[in-house]
C-alpha atoms as a PDB file:
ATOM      1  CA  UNK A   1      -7.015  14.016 -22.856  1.00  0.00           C
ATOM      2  CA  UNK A   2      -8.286  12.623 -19.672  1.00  0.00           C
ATOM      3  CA  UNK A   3      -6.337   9.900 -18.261  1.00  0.00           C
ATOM      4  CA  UNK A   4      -5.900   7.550 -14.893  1.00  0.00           C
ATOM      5  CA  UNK A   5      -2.936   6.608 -13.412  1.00  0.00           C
ATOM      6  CA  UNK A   6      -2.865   3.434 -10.840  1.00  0.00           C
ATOM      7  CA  UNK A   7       0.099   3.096  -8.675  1.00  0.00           C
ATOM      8  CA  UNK A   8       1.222   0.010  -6.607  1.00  0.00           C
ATOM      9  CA  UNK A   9       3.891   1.518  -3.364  1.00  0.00           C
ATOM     10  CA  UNK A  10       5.918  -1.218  -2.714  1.00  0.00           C
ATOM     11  CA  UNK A  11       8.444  -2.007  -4.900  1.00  0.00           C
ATOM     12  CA  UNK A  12       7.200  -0.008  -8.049  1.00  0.00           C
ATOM     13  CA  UNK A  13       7.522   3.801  -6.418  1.00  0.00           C
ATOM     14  CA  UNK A  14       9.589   2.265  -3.421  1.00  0.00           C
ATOM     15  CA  UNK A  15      13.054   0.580  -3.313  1.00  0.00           C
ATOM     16  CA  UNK A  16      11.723  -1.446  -0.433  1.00  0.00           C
ATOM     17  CA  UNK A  17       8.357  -3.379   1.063  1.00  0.00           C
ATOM     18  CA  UNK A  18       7.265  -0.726   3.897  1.00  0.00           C
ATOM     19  CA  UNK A  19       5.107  -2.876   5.890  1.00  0.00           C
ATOM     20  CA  UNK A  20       8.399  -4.731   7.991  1.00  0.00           C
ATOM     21  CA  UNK A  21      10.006  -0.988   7.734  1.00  0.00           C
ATOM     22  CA  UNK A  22       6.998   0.781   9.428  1.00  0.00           C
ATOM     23  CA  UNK A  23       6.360  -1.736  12.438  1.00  0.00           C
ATOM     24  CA  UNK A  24       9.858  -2.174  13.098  1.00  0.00           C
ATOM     25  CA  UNK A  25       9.723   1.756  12.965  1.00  0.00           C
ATOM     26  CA  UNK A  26       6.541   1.787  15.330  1.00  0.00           C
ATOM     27  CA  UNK A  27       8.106  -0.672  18.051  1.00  0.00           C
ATOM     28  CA  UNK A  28      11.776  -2.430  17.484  1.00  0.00           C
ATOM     29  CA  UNK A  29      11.662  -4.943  20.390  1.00  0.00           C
ATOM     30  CA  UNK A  30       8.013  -5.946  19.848  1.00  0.00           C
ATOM     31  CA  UNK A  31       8.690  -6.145  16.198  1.00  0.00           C
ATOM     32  CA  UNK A  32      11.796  -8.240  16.675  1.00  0.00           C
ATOM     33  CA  UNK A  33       9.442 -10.267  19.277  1.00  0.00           C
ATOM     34  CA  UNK A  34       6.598 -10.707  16.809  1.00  0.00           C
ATOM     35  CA  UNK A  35       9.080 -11.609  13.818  1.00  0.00           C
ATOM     36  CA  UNK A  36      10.746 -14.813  15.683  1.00  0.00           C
ATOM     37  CA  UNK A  37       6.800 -15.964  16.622  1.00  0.00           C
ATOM     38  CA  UNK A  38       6.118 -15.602  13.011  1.00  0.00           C
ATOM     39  CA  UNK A  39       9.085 -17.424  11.522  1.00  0.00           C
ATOM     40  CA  UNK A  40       7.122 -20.366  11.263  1.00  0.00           C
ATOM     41  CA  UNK A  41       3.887 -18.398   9.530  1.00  0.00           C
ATOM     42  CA  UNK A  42       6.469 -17.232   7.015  1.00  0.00           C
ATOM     43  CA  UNK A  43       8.097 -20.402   5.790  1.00  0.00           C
ATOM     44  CA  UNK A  44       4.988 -21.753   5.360  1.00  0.00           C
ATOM     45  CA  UNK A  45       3.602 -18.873   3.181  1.00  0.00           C
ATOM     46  CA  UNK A  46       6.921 -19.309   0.974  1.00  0.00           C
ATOM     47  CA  UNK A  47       5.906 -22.880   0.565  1.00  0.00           C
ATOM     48  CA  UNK A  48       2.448 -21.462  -0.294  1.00  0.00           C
ATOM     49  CA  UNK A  49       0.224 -23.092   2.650  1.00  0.00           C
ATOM     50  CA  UNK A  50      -1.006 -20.503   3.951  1.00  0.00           C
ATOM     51  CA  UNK A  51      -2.529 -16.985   2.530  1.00  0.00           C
ATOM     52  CA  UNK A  52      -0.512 -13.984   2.390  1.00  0.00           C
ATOM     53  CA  UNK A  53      -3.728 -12.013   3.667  1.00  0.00           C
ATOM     54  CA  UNK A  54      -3.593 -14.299   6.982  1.00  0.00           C
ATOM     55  CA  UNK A  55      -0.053 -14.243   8.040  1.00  0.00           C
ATOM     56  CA  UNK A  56      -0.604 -10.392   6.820  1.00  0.00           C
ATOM     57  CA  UNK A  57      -3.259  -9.506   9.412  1.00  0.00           C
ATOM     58  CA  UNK A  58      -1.408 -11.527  12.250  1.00  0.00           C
ATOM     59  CA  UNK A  59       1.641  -9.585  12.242  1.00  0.00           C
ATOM     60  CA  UNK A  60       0.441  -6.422  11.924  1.00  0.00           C
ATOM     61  CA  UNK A  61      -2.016  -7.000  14.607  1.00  0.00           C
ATOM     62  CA  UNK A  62       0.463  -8.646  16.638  1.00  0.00           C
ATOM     63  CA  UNK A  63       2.581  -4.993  17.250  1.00  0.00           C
ATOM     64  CA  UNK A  64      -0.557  -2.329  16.404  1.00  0.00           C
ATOM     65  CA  UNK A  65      -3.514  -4.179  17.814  1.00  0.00           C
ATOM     66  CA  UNK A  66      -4.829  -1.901  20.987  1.00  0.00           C
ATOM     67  CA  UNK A  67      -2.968   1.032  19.628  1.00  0.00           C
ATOM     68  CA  UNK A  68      -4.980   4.598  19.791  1.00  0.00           C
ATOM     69  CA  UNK A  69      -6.022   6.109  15.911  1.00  0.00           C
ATOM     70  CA  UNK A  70      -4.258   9.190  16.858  1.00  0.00           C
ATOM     71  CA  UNK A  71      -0.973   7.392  18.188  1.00  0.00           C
ATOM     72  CA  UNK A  72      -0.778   5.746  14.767  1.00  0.00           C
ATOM     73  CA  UNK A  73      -1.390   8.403  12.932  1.00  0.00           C
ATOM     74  CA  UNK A  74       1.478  10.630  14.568  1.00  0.00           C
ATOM     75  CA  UNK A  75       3.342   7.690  13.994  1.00  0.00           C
ATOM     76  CA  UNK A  76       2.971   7.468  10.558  1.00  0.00           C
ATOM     77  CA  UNK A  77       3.329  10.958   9.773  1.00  0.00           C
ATOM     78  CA  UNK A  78       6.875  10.343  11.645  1.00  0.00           C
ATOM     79  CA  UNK A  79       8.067   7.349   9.287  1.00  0.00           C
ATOM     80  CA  UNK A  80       6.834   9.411   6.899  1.00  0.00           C
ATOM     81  CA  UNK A  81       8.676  12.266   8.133  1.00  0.00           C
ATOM     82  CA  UNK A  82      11.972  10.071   8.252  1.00  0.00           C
ATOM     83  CA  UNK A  83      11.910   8.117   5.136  1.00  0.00           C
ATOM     84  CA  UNK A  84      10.492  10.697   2.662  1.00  0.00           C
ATOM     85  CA  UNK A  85      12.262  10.621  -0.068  1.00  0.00           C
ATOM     86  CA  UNK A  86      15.045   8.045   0.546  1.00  0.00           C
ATOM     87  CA  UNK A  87      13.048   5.125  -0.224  1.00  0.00           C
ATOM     88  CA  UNK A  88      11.362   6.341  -3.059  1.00  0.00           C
ATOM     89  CA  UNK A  89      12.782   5.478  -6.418  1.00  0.00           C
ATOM     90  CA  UNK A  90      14.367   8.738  -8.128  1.00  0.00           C
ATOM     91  CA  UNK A  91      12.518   8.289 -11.639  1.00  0.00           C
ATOM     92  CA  UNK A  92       9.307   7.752 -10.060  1.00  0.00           C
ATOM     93  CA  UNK A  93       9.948  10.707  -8.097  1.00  0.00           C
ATOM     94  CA  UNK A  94      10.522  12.965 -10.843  1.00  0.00           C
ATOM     95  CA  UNK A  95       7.694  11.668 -13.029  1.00  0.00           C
ATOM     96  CA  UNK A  96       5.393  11.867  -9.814  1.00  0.00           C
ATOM     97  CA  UNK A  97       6.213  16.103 -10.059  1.00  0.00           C
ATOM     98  CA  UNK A  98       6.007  16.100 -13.933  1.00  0.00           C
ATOM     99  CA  UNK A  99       1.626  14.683 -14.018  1.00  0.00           C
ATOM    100  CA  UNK A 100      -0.776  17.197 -15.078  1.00  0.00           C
ATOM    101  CA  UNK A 101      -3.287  16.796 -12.280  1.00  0.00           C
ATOM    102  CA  UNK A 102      -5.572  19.328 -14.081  1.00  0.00           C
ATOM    103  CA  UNK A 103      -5.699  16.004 -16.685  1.00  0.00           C
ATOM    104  CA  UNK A 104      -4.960  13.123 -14.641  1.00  0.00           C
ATOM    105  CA  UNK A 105      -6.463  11.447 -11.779  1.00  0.00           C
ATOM    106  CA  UNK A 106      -3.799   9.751  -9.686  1.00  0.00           C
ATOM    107  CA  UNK A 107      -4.306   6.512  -7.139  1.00  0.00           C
ATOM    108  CA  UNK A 108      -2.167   4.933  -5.303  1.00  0.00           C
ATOM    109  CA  UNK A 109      -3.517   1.207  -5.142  1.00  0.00           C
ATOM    110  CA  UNK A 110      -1.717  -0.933  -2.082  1.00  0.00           C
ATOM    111  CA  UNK A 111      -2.109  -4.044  -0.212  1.00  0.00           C
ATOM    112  CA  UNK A 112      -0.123  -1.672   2.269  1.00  0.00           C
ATOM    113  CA  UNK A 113      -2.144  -0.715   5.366  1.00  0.00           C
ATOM    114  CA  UNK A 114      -4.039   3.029   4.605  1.00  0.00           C
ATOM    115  CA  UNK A 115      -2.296   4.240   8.024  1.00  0.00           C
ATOM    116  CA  UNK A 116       1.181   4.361   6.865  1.00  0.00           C
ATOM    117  CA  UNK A 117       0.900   4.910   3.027  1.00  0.00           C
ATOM    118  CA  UNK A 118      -1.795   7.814   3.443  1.00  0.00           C
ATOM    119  CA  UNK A 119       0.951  10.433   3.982  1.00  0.00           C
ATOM    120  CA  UNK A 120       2.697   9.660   0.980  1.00  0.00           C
ATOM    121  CA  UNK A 121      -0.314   9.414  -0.895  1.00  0.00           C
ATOM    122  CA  UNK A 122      -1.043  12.881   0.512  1.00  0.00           C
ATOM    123  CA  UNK A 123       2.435  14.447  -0.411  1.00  0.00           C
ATOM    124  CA  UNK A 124       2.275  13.002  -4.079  1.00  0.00           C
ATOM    125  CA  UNK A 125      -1.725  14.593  -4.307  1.00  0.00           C
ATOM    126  CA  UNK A 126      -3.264  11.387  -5.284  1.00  0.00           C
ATOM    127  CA  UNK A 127      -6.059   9.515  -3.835  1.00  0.00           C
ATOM    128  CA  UNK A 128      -5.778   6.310  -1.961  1.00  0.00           C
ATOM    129  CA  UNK A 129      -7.077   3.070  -2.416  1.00  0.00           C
ATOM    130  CA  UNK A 130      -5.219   0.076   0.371  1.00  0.00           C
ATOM    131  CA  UNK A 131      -6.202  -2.237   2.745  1.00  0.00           C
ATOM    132  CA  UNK A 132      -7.940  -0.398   5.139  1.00  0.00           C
ATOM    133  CA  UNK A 133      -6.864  -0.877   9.153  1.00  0.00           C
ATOM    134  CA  UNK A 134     -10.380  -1.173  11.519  1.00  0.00           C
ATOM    135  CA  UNK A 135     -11.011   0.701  13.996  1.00  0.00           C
ATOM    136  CA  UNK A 136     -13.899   0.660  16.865  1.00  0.00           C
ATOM    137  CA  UNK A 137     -13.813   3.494  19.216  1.00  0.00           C
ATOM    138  CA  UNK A 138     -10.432   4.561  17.969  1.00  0.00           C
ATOM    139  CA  UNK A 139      -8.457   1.644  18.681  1.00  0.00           C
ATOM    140  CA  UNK A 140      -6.933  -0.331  16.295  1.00  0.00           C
ATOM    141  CA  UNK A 141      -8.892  -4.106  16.433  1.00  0.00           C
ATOM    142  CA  UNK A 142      -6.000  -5.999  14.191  1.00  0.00           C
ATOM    143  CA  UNK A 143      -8.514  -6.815  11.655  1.00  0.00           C
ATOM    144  CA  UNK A 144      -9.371  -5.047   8.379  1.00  0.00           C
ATOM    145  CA  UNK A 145     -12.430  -3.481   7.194  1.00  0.00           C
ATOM    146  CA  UNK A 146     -13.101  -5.691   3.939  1.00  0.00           C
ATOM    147  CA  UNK A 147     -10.419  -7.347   1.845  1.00  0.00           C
ATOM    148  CA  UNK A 148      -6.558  -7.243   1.465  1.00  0.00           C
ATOM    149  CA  UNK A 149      -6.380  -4.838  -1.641  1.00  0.00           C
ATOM    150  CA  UNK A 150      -4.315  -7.176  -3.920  1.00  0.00           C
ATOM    151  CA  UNK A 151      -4.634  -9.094  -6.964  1.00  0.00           C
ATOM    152  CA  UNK A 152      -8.218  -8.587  -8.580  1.00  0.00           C
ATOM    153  CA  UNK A 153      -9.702  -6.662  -5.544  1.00  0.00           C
ATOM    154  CA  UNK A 154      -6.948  -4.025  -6.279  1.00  0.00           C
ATOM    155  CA  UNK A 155      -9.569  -3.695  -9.660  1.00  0.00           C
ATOM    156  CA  UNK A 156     -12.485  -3.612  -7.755  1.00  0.00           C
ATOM    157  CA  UNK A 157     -11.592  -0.868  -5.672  1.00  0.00           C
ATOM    158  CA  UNK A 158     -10.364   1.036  -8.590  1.00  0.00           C
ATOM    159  CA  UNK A 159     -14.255   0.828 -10.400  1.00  0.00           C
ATOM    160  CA  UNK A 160     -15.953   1.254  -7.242  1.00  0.00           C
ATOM    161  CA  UNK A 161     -13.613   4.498  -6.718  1.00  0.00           C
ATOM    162  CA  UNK A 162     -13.923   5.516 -10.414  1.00  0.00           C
ATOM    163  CA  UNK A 163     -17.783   4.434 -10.423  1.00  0.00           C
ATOM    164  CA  UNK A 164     -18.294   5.071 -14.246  1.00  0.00           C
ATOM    165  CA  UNK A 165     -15.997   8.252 -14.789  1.00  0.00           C
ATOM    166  CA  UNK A 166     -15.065   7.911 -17.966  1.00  0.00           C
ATOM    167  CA  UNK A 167     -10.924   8.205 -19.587  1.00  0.00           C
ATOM    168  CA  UNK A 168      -9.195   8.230 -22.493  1.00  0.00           C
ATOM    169  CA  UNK A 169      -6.710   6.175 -20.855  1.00  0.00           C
ATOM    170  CA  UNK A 170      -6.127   4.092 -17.785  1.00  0.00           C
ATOM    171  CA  UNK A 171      -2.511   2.874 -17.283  1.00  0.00           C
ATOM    172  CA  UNK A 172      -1.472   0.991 -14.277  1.00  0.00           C
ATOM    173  CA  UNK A 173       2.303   0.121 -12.370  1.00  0.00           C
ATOM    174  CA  UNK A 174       3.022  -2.532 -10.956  1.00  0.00           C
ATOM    175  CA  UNK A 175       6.045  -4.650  -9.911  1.00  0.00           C
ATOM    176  CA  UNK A 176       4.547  -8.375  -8.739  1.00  0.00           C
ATOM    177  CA  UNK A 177       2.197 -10.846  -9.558  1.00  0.00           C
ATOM    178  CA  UNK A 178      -0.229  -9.211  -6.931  1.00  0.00           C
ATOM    179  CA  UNK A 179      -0.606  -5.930  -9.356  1.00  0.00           C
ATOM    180  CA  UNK A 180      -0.888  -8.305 -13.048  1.00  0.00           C
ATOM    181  CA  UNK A 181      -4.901  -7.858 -12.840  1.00  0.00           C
ATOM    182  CA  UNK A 182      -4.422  -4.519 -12.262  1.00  0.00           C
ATOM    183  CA  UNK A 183      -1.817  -4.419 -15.123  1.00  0.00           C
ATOM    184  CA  UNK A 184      -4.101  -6.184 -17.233  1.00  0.00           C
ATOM    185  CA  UNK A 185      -7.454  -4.523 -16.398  1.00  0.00           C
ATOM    186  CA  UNK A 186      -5.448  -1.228 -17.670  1.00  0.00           C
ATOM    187  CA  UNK A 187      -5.605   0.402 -21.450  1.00  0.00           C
ATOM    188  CA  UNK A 188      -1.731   0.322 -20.656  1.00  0.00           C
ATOM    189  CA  UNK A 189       0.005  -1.855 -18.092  1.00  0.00           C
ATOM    190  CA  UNK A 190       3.295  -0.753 -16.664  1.00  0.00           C
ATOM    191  CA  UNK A 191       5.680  -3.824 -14.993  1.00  0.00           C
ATOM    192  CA  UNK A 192       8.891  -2.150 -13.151  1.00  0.00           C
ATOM    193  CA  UNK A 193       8.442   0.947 -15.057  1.00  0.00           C
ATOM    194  CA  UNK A 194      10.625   2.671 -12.828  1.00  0.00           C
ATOM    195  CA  UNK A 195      12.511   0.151 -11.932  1.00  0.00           C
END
């Protein structure tokens, strides 16, 4: 039986978000800077008047924009390094280990940036499907390269990825309303499974 598993990270295999963990991780005191500038950004997201994916892209390009490829990447193989397994959540852990990849094809589907979930996505052996950072000449521009993978374009990456592969079953994970098309687009729709 052929089947296809779609994670979310945050919050459904993690305890925590890891976007504020990693850039406080990749720079405390320009993270600390950035995060009092963007107070006002975030109250007005909680009040809904303004889009996650905007606030999103300023702060991270507000402590990685300018920053070399390879510099982030060592980086992130470091938070990896540091917070592998301790934020993962123990039940997702162990049914991580326990998938038949000989039957299974495994993504992990994030609005997370690729550069910091790709080792984890690399440890577990699945495939990775996030918002992507951009990069031109090997710096990091602050931008992305096409949209924030939430909501329904977390389903369009998954059938462009997929591109008519057939499976007995699809289930998806998710933990927030950012993963329910996912959830839904699924034969089987996980919310909190591990939680």
């Amino acid at each position: 039986m052929k089947k296809l598993y779609c994670f979310d990270f945050d919050g459904t295999l993690t305890y925590k978000d890891t976007m504020f963990l990693y850039l406080q991780f990749y720079d405390a005191s320009k993270f600390r800077i950035q995060f009092i500038k963007h107070i006002p950004l975030f109250i007005l997201l909680k009040m809904n008047l303004l889009e996650a994916d905007k606030v999103k892209r300023s702060f991270v390009s507000s402590v990685l924009k300018g920053q070399t490829k390879s510099k982030i990447e060592k980086k992130s193989q470091q938070f990896f390094d540091q917070y592998y397994p301790e934020i993962f959540r123990e039940n997702a852990l162990d049914f991580i280990k326990n998938i038949d990849h000989s039957q299974t094809d495994c993504y992990i589907v994030s609005a997370s940036l690729d550069i910091w979930v790709r080792p984890f996505a690399e440890k577990f052996g699945m495939k990775l499907l996030a918002t992507q950072a951009a990069f031109e000449n090997n710096i990091f521009t602050g931008k992305f390269v096409g949209k924030n993978c939430n909501g329904l374009e977390k389903v369009n990456r998954i059938k462009e990825a997929i591109n008519e592969k057939k499976y007995d079953k699809t289930i998806a994970f998710g933990d927030t309303s950012g993963d329910q098309e996912m959830l839904d687009w699924a034969d089987e729709g996980q919310f909190k499974f591990f939680h």
